[in-house]
C-alpha atoms as a PDB file:
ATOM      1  CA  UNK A   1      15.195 -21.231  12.685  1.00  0.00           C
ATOM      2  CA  UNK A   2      12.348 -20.109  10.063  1.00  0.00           C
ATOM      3  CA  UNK A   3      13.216 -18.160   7.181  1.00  0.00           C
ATOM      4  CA  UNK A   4      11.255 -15.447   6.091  1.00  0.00           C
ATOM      5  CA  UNK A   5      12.087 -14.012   2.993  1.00  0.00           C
ATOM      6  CA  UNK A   6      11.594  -9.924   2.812  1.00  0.00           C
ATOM      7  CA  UNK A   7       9.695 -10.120  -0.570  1.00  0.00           C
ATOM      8  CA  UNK A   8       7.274 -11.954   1.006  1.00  0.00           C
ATOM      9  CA  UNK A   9       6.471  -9.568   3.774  1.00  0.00           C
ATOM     10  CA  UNK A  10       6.609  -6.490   1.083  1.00  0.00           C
ATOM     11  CA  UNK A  11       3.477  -8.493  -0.849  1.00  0.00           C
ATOM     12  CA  UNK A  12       1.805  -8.943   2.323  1.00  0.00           C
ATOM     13  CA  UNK A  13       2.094  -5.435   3.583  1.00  0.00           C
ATOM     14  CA  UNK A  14       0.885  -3.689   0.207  1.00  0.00           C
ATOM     15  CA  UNK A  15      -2.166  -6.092   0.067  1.00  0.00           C
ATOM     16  CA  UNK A  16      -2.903  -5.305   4.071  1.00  0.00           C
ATOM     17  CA  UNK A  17      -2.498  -1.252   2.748  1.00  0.00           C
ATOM     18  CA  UNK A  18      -5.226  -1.732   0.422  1.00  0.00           C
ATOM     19  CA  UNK A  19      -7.814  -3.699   2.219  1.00  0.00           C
ATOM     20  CA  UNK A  20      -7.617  -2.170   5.090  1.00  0.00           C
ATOM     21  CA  UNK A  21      -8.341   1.578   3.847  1.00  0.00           C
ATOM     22  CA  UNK A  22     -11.004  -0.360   1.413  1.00  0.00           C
ATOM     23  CA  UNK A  23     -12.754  -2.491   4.035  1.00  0.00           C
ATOM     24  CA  UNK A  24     -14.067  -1.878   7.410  1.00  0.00           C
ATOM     25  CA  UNK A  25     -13.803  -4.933   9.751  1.00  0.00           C
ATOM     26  CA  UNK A  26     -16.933  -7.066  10.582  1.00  0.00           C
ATOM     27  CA  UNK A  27     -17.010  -5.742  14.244  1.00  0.00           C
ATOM     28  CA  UNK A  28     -16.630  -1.941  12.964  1.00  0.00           C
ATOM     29  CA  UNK A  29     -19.342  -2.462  10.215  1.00  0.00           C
ATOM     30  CA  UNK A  30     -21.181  -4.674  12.929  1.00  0.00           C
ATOM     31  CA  UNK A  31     -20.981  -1.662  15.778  1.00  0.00           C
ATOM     32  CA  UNK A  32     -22.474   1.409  13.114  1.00  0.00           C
ATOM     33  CA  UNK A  33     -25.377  -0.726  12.733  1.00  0.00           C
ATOM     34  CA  UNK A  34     -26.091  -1.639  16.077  1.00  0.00           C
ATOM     35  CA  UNK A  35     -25.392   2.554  16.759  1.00  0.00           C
ATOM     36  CA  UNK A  36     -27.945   3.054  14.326  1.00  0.00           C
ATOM     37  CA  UNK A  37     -30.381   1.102  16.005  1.00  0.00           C
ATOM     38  CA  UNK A  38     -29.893   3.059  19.173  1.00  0.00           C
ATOM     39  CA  UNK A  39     -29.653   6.663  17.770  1.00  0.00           C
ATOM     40  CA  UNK A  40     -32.623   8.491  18.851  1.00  0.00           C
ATOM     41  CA  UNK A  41     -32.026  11.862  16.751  1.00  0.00           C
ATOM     42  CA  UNK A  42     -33.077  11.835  12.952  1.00  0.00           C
ATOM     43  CA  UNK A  43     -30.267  13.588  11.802  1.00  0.00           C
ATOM     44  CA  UNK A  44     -27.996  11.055  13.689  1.00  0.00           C
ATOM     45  CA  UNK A  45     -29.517   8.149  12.338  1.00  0.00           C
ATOM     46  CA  UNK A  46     -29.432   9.695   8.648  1.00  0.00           C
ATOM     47  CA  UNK A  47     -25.341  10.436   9.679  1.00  0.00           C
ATOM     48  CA  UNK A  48     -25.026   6.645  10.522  1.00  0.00           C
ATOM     49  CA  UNK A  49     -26.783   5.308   7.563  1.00  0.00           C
ATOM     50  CA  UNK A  50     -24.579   7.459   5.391  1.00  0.00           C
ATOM     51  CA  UNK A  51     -21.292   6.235   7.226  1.00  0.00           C
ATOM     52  CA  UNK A  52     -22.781   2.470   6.247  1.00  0.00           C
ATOM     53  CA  UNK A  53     -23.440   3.062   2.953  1.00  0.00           C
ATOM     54  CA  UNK A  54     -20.131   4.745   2.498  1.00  0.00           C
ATOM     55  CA  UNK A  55     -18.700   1.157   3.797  1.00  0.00           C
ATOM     56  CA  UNK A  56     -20.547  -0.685   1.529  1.00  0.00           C
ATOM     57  CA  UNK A  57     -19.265   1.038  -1.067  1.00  0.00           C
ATOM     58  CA  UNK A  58     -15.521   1.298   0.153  1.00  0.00           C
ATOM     59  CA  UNK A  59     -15.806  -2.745   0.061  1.00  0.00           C
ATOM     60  CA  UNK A  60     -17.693  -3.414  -3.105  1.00  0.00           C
ATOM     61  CA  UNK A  61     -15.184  -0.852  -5.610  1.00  0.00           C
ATOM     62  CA  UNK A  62     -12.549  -1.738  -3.378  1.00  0.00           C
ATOM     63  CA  UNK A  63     -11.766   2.504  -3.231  1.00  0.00           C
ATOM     64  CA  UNK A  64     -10.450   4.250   0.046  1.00  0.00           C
ATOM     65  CA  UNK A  65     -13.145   4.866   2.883  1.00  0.00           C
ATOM     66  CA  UNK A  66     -11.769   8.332   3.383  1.00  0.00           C
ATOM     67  CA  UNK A  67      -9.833  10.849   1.602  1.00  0.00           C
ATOM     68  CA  UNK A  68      -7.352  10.459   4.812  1.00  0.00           C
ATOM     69  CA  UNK A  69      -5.646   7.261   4.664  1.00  0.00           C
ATOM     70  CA  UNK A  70      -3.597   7.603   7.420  1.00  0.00           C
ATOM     71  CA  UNK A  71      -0.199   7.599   8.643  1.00  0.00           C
ATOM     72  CA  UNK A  72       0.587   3.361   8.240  1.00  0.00           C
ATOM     73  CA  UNK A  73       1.334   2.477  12.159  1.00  0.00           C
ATOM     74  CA  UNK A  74       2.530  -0.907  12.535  1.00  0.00           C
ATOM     75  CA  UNK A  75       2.606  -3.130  15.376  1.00  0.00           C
ATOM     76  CA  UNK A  76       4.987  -6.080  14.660  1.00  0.00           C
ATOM     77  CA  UNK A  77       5.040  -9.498  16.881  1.00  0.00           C
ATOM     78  CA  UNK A  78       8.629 -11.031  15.478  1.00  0.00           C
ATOM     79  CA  UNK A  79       9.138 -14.690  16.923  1.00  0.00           C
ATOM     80  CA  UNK A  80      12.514 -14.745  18.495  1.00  0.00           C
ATOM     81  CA  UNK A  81      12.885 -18.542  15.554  1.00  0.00           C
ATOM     82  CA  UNK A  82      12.092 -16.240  13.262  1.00  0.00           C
ATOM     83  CA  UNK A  83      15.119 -14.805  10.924  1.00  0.00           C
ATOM     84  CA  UNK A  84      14.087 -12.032   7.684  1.00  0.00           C
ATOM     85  CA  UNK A  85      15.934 -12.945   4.861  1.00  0.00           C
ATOM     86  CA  UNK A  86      16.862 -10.799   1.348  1.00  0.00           C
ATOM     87  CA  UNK A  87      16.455  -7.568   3.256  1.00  0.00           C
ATOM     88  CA  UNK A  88      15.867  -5.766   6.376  1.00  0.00           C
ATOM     89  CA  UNK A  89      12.274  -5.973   7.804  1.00  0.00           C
ATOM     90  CA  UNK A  90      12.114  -2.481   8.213  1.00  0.00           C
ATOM     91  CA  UNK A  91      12.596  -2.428   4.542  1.00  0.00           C
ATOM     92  CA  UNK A  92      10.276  -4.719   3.405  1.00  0.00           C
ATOM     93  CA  UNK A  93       7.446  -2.717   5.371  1.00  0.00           C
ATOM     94  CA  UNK A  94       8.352   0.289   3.984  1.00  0.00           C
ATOM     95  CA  UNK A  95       8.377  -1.065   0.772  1.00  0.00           C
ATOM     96  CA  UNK A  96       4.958  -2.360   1.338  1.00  0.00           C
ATOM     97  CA  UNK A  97       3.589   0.103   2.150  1.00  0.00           C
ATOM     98  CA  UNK A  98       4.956   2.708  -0.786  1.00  0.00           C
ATOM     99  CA  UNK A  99       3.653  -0.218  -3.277  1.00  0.00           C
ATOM    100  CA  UNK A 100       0.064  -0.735  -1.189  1.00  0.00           C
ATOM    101  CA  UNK A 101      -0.291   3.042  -1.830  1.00  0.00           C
ATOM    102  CA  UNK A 102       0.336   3.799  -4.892  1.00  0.00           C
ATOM    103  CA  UNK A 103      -1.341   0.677  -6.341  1.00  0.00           C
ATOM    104  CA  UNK A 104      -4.137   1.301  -4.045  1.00  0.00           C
ATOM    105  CA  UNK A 105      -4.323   5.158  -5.322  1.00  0.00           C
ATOM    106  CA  UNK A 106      -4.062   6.041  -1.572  1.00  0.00           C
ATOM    107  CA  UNK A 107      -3.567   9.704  -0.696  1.00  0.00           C
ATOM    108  CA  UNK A 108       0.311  10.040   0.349  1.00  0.00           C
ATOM    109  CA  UNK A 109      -0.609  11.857   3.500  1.00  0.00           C
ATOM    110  CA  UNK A 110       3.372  12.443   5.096  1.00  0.00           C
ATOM    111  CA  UNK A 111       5.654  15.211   5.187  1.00  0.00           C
ATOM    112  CA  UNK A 112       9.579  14.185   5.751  1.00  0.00           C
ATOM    113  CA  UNK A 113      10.202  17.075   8.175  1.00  0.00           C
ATOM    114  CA  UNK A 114       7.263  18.814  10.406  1.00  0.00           C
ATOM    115  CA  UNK A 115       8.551  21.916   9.973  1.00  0.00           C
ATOM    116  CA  UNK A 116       9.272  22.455   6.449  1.00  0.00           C
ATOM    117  CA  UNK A 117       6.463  20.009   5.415  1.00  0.00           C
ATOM    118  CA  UNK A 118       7.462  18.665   1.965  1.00  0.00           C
ATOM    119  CA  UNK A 119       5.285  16.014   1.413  1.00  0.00           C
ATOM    120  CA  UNK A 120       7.219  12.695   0.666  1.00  0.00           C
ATOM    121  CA  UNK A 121       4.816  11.237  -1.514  1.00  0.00           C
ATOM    122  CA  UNK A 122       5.127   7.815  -1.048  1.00  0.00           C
ATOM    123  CA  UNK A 123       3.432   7.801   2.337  1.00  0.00           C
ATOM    124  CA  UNK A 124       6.504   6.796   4.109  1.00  0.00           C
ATOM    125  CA  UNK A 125       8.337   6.513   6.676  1.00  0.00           C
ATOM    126  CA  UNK A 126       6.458   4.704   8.540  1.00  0.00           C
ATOM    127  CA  UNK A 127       5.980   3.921  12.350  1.00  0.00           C
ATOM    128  CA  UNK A 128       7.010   0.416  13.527  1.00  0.00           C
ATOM    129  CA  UNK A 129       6.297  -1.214  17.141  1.00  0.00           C
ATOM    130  CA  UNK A 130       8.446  -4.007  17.256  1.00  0.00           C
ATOM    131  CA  UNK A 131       7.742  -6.763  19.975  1.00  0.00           C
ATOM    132  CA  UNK A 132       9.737 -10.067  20.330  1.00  0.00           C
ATOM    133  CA  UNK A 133       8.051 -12.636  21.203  1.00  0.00           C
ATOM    134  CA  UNK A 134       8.106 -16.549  21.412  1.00  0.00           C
ATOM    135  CA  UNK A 135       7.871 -19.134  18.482  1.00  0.00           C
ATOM    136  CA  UNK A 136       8.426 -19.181  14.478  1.00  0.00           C
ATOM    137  CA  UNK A 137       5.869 -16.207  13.463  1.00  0.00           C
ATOM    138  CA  UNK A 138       5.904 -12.948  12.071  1.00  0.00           C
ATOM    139  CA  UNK A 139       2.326 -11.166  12.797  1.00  0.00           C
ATOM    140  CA  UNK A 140       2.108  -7.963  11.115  1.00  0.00           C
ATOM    141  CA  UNK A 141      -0.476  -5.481  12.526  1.00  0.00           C
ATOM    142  CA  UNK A 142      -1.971  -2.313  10.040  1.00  0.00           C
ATOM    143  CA  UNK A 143      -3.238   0.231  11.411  1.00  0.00           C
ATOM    144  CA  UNK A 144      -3.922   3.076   8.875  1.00  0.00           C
ATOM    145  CA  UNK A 145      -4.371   6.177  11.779  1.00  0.00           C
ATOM    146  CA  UNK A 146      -5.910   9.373  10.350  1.00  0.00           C
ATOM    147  CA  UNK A 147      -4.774  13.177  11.486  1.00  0.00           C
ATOM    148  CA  UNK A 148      -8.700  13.932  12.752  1.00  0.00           C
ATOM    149  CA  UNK A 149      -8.535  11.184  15.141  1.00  0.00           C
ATOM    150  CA  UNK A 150      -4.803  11.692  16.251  1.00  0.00           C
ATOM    151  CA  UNK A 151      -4.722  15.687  16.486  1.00  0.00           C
ATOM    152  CA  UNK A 152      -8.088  15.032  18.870  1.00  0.00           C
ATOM    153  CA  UNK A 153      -5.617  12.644  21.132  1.00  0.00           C
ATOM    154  CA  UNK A 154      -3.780  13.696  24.748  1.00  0.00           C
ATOM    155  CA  UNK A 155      -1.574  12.741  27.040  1.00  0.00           C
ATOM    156  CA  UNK A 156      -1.601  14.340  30.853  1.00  0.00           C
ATOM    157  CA  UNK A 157       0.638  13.993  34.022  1.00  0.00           C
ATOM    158  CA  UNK A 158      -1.428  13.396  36.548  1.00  0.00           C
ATOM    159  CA  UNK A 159      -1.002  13.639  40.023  1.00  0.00           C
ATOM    160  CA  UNK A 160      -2.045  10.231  41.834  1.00  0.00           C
ATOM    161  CA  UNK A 161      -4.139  11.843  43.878  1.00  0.00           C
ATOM    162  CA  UNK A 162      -6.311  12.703  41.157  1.00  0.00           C
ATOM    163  CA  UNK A 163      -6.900   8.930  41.116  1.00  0.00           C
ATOM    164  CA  UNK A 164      -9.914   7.655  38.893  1.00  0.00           C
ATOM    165  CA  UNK A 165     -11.852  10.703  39.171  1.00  0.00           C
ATOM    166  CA  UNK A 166      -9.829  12.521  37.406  1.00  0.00           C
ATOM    167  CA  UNK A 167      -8.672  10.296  34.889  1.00  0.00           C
ATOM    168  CA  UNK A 168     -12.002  10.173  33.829  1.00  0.00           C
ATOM    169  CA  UNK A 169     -12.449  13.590  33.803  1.00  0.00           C
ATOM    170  CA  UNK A 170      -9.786  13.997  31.382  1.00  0.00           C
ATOM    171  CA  UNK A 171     -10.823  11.523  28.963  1.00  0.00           C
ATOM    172  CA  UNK A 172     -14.260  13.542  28.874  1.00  0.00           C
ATOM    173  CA  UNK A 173     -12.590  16.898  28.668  1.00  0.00           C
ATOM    174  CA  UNK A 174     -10.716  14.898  25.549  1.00  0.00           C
ATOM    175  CA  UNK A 175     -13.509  13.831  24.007  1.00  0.00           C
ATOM    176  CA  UNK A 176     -15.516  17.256  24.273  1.00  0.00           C
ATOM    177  CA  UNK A 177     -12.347  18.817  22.519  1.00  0.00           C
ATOM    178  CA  UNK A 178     -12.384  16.601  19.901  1.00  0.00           C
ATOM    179  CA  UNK A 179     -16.483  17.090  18.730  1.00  0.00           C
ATOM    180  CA  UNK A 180     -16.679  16.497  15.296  1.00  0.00           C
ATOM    181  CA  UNK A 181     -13.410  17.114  14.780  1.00  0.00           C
ATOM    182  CA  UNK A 182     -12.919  13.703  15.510  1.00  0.00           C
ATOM    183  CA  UNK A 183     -15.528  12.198  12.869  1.00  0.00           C
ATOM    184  CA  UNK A 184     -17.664  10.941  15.722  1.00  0.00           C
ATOM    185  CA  UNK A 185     -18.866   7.962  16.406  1.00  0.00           C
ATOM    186  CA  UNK A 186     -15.689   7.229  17.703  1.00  0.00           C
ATOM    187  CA  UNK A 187     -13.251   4.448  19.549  1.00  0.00           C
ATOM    188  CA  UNK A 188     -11.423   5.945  22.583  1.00  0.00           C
ATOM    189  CA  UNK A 189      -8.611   3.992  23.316  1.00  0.00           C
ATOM    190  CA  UNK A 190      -6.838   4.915  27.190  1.00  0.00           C
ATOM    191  CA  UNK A 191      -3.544   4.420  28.405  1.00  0.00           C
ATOM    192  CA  UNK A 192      -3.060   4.189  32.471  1.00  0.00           C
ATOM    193  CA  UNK A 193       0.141   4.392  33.421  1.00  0.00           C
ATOM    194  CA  UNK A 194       3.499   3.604  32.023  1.00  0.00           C
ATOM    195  CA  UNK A 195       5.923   6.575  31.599  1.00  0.00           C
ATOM    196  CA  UNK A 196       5.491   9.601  29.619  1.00  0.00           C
ATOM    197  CA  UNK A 197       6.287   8.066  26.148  1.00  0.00           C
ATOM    198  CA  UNK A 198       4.658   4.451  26.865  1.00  0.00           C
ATOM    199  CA  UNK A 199       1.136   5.657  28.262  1.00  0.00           C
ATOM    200  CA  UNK A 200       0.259   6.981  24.259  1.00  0.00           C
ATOM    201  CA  UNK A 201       1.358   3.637  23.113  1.00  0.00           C
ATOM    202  CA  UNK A 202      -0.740   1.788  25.216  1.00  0.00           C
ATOM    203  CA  UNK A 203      -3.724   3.985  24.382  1.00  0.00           C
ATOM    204  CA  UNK A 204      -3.211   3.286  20.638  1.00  0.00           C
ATOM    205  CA  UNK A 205      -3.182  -0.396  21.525  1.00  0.00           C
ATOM    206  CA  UNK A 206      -6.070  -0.728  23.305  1.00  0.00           C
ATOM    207  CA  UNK A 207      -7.418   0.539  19.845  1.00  0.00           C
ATOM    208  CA  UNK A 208      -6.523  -2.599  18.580  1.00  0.00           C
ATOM    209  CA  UNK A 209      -8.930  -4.969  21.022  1.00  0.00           C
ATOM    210  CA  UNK A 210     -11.669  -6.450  19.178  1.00  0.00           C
ATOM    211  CA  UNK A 211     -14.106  -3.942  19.312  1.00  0.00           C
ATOM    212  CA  UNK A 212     -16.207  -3.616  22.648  1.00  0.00           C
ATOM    213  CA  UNK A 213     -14.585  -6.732  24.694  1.00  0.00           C
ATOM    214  CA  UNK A 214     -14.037  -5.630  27.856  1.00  0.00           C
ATOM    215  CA  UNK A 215     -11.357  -5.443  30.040  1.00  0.00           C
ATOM    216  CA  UNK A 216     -10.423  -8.463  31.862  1.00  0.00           C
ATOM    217  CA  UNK A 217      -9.854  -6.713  35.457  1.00  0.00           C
ATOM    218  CA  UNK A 218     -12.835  -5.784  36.869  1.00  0.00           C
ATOM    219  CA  UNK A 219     -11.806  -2.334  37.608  1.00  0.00           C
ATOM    220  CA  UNK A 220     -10.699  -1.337  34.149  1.00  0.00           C
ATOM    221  CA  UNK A 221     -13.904  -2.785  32.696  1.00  0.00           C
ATOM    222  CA  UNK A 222     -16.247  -0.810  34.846  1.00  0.00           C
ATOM    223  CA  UNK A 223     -14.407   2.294  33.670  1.00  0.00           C
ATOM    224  CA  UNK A 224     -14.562   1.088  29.920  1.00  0.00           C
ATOM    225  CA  UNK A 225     -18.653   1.070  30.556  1.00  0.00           C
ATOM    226  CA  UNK A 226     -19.190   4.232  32.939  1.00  0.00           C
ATOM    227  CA  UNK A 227     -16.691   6.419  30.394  1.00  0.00           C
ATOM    228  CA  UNK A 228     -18.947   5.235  27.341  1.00  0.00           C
ATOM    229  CA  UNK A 229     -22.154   5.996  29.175  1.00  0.00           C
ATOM    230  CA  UNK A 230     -20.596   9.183  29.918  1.00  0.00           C
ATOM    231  CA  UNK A 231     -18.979   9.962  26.584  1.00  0.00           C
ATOM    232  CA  UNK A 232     -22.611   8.984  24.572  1.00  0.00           C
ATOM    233  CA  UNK A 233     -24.034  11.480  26.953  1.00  0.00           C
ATOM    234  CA  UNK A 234     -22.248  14.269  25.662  1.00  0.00           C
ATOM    235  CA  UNK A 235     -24.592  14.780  23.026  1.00  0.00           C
ATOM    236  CA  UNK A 236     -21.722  15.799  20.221  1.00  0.00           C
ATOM    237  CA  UNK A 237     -23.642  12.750  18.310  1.00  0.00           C
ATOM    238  CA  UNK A 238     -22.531  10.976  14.838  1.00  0.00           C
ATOM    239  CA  UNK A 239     -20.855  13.601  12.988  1.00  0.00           C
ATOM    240  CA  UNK A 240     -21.232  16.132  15.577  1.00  0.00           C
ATOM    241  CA  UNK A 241     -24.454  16.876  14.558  1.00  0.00           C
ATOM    242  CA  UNK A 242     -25.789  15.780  17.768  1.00  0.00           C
ATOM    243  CA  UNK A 243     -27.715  12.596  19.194  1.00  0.00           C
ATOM    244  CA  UNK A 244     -26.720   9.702  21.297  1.00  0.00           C
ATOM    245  CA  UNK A 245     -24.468   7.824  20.106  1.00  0.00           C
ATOM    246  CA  UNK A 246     -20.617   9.413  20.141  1.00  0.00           C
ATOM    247  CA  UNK A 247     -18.477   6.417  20.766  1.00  0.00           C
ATOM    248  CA  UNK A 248     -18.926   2.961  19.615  1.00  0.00           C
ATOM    249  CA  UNK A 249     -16.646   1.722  22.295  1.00  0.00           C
ATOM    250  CA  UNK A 250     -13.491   2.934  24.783  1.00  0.00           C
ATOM    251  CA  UNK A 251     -10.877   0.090  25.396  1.00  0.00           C
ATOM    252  CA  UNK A 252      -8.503   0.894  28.842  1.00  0.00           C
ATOM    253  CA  UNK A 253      -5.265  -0.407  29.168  1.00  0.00           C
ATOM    254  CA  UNK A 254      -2.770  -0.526  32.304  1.00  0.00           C
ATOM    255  CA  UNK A 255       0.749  -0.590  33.210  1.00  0.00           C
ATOM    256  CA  UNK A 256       2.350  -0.345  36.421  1.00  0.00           C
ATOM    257  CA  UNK A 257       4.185   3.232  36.796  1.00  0.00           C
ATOM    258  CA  UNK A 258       5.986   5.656  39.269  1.00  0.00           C
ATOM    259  CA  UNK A 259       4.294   6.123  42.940  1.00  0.00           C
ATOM    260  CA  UNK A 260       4.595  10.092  42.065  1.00  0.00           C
ATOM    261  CA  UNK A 261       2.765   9.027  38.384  1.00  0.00           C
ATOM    262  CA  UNK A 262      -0.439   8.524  37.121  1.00  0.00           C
ATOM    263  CA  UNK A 263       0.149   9.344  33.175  1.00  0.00           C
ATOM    264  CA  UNK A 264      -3.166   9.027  31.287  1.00  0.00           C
ATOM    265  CA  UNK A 265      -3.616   9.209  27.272  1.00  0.00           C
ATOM    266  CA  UNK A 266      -6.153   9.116  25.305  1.00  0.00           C
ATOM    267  CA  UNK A 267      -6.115   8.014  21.990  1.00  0.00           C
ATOM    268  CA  UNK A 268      -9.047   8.408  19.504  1.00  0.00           C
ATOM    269  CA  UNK A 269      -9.859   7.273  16.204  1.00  0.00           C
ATOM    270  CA  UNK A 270     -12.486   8.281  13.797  1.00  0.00           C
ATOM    271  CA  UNK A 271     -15.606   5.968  12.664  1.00  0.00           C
ATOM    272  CA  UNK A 272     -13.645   4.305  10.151  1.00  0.00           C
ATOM    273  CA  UNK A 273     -12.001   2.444  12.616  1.00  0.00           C
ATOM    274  CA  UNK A 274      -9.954   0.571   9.816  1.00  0.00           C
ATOM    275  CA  UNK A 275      -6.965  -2.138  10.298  1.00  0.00           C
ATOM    276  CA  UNK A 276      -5.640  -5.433   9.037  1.00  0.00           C
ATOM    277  CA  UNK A 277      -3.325  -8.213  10.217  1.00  0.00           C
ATOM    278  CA  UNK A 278      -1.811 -11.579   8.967  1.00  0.00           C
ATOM    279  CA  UNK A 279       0.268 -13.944  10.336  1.00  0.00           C
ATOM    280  CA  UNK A 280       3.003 -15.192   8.340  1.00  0.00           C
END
């Protein structure tokens, strides 16, 4: 049995808090530039440049990318040799992440109760996947989600007879909702299947594939490439200001589900597609 001791994860977890609303990843920064090079409208390609700079920036003063920094998601992989010691693990994240934003001067973005919406200022509670899985490690997955992004997101019953037709027509009808409420050039992550409450999940998820590798069934990744065809040809553009480039990539993932199911969710998330992991 490995020990992990809580005050350890708590440093970890403020540092991830900062970095990831300062930095975007490699593959993020890596897509903007290659939408840049295929933008074909002026006031796109002005939009995109902008969005780049504005990384450079984030990175190089180490300040927020956005003024929204996000409800903190976590998605935890706990080896089952693993034991958390000096405190609860839900603790030490939570912890974390009320150091990571203060010290970061990170905009406490959470209200304790959605109805009476008194802000908490700390920019906690926060949301916690757990997984268990084999060996001695404790990987600890950020993902900083903003309210543009997640207000623009859906979830629909289908019938199965609707079959892929129509779950592609509901991730476009998504995505034509969203516009620039979205901050366009997006990532469209899509859950197939599951239940009702583990379709969104696996739509947030598929967020978290490195950015543009495809599916590894052959059916999933031919939707991945005829929804972003599809999506780009909207015309909402970077920003919304129209052009051709609206998404920088749509990840699909799959469960099995219910032969009177076929749940489909779409979850999207804005150009700064920001998040941070270690492995501890």
């Amino acid at each position: 049995m490995r020990k992990i001791h809580a005050t350890t994860i708590r440093n970890a977890v403020r540092e991830l808090c900062i970095r990831a609303n300062a930095e975007l990843p490699r593959a993020t920064t890596a897509a903007l530039r290659e939408a840049f090079s295929k933008e074909r409208s002026r006031l796109g390609k002005e939009t995109l440049s902008l969005l780049l700079e504005n990384a450079r920036e984030g990175a190089h003063e180490r300040v927020p990318l956005c003024q929204d920094t996000g409800y903190a998601v976590f998605f935890v992989e706990l080896g089952q040799e693993v034991r958390i010691t000096g405190g609860s693990l839900k603790a030490a994240l939570t912890s974390g992440v009320r150091q990571g934003y203060r010290q970061g001067f990170l905009r406490a973005s959470i209200v304790g109760d959605p109805l009476l919406r008194k802000n908490t200022r700390t920019n906690t509670p926060c949301m916690i996947h757990y997984d268990i899985v084999r060996g001695d490690k404790l990987k600890i997955l950020f993902l900083p989600k903003g309210g543009g992004g997640e207000n623009a997101s859906a979830l629909k019953m289908l019938r199965p007879a609707d079959g892929i037709a129509g779950a592609k027509q509901f991730v476009i009808e998504t995505v034509r909702r969203a516009a620039a409420g979205a901050c366009p050039p997006i990532v469209v992550g899509v859950g197939i299947g599951g239940t009702f409450d583990s379709c969104p999940l696996i739509a947030k998820k598929a967020l978290l594939r490195p950015l543009g590798r495809r599916s590894k069934h052959a059916l999933y990744a031919r939707l991945e490439r005829e929804l972003l065809k599809e999506i780009n040809n909207t015309g909402i553009g970077p920003s919304g200001f129209g052009g051709s480039v609206t998404a920088l990539a749509v990840h699909v993932e799959y469960q099995a589900c219910h032969i009177a199911s076929l749940p489909v969710a779409v979850n999207i998330q804005c150009n700064a597609h920001r998040f941070r992991s270690i492995t501890l």
